[in-house]
C-alpha atoms as a PDB file:
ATOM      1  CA  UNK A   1      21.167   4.947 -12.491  1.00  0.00           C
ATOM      2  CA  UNK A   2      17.446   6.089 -11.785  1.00  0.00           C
ATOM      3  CA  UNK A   3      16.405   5.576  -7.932  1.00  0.00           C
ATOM      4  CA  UNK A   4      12.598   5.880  -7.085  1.00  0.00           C
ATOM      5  CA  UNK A   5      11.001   5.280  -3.689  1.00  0.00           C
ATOM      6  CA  UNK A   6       9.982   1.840  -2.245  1.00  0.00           C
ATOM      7  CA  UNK A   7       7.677   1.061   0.575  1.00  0.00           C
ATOM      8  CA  UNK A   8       6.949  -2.240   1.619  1.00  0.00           C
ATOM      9  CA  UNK A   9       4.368  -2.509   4.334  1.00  0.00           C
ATOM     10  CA  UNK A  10       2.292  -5.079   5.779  1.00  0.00           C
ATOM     11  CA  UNK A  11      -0.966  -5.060   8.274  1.00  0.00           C
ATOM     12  CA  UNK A  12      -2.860  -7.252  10.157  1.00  0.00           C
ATOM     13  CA  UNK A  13      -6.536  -7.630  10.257  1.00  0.00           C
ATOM     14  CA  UNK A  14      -9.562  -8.557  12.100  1.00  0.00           C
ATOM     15  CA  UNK A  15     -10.319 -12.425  11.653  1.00  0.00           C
ATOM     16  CA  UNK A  16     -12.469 -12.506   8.689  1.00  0.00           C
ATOM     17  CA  UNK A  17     -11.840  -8.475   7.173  1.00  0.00           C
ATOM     18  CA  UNK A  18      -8.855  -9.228   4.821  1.00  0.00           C
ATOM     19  CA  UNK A  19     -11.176  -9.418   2.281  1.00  0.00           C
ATOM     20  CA  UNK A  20     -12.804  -6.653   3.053  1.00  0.00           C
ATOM     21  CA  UNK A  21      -9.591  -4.535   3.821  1.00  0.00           C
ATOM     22  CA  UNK A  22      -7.831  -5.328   0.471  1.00  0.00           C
ATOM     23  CA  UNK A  23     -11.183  -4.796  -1.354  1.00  0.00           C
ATOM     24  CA  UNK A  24     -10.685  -1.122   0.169  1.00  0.00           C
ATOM     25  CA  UNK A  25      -6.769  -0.782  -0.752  1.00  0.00           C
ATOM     26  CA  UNK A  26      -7.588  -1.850  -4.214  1.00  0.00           C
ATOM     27  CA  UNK A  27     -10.527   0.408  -4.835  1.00  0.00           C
ATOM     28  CA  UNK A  28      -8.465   3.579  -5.081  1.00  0.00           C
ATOM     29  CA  UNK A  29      -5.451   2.897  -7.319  1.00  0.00           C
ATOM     30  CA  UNK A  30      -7.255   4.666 -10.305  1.00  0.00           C
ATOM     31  CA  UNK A  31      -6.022   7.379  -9.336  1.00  0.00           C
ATOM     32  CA  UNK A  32      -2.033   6.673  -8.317  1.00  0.00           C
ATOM     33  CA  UNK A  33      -0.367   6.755 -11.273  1.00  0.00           C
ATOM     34  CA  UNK A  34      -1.268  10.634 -11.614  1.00  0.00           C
ATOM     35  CA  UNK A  35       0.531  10.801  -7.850  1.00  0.00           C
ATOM     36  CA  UNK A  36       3.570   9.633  -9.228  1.00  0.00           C
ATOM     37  CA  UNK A  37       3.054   6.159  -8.243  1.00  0.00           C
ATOM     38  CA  UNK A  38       4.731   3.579 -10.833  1.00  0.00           C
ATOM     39  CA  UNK A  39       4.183   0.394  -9.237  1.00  0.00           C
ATOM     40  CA  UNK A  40       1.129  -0.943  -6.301  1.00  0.00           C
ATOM     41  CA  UNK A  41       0.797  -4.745  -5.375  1.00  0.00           C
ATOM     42  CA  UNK A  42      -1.712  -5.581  -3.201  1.00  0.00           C
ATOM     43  CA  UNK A  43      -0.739  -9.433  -1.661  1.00  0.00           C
ATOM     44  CA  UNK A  44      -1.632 -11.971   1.092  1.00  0.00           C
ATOM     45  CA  UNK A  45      -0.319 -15.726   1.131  1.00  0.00           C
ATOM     46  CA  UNK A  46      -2.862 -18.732   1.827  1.00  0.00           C
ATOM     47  CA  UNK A  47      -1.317 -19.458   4.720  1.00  0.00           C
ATOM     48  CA  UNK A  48      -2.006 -16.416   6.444  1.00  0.00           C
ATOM     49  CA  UNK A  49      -5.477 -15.304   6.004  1.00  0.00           C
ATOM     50  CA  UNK A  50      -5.081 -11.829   8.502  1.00  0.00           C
ATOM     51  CA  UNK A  51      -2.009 -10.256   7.267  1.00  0.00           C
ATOM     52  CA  UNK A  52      -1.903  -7.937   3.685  1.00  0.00           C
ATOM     53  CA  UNK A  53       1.379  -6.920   2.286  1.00  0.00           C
ATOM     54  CA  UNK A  54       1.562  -3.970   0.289  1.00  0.00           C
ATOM     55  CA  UNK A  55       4.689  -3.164  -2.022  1.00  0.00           C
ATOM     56  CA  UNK A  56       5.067   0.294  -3.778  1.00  0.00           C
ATOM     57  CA  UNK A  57       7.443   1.705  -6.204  1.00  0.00           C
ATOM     58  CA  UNK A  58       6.748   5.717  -5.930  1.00  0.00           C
ATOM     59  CA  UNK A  59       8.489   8.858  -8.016  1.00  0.00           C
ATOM     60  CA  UNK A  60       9.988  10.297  -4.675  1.00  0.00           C
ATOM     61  CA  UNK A  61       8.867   9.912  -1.050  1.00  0.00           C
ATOM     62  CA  UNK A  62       7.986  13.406  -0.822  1.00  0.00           C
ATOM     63  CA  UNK A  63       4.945  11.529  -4.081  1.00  0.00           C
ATOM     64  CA  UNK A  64       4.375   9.035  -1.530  1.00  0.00           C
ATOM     65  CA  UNK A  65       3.810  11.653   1.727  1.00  0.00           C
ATOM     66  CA  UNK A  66       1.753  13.518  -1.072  1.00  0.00           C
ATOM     67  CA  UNK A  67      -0.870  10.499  -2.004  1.00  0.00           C
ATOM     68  CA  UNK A  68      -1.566   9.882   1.805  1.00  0.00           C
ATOM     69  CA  UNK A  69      -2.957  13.667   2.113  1.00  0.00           C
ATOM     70  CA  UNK A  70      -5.513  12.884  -0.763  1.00  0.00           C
ATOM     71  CA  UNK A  71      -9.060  12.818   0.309  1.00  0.00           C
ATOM     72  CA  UNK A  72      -9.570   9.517  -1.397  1.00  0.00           C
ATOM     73  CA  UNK A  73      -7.007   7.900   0.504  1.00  0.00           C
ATOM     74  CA  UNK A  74      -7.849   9.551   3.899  1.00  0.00           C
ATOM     75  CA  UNK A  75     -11.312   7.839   2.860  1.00  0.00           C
ATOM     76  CA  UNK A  76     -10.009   4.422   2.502  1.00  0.00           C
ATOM     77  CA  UNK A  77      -7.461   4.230   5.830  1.00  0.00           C
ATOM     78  CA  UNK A  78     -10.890   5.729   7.949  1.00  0.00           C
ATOM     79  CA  UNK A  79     -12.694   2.531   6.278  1.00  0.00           C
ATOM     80  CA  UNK A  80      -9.996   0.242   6.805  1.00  0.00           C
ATOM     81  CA  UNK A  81      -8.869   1.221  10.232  1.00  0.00           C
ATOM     82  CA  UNK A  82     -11.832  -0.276  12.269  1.00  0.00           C
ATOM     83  CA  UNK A  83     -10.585  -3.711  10.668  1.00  0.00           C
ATOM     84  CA  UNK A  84      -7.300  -3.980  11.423  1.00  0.00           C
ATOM     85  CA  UNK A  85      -5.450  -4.573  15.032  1.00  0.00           C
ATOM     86  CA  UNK A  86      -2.917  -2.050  14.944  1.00  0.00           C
ATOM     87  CA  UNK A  87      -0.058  -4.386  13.624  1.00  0.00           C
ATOM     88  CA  UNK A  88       2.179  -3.327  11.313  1.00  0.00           C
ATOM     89  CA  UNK A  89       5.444  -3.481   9.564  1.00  0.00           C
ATOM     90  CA  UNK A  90       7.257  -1.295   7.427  1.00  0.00           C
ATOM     91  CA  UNK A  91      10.439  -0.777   5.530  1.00  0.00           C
ATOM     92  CA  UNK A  92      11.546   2.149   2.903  1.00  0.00           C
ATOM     93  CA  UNK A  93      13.351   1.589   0.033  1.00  0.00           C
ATOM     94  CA  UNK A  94      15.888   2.718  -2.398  1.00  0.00           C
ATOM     95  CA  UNK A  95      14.671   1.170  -5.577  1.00  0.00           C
ATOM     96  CA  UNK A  96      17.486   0.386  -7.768  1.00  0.00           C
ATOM     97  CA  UNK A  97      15.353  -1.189 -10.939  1.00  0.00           C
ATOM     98  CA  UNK A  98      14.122  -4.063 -12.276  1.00  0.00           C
ATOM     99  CA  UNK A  99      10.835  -5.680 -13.970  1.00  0.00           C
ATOM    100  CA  UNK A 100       8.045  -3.950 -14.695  1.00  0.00           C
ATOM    101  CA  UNK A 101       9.648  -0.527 -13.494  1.00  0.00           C
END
């Protein structure tokens, strides 16, 4: 059985920047697939309109640890960083399968 890497995370925001702040996560994902990245949801639920969840599905955490050092993505978390408050969750995974993997 094939195990890959899962990261769930989610962030608050500045009232009125989730927009802006998931315009910003989804702006570099050209690029993840060639850092080993096989799965990158971007969500946020209507009743909730400063919070952004984030679910990945990675090679290997040591892919993961590898995308944040990218200077794209040091790019996007210095843009994004002045909009959000500092809240965050996070939870790693063992990925065991299922759709769309």
């Amino acid at each position: 059985m094939m195990m890959t890497y899962g990261y769930i995370a989610s962030m608050r925001t500045q009232p009125g920047s989730r927009g802006k702040v998931v315009s910003i996560l989804l702006s570099g994902v050209d690029g993840l697939r060639e850092a080993g990245c096989h799965l990158y949801v971007v969500s946020v639920s209507d009743d909730d309109d400063v919070t952004i969840w984030v679910t990945e599905v990675w090679e290997s955490k040591g892919h993961h640890d590898a995308s944040l050092e990218l200077p794209e993505t040091k790019a996007a978390i210095g843009k994004a960083m002045p909009m959000l408050t500092g809240e965050f969750t996070r939870q790693e995974l063992s990925v065991m399968g299922g759709l769309g993997l």
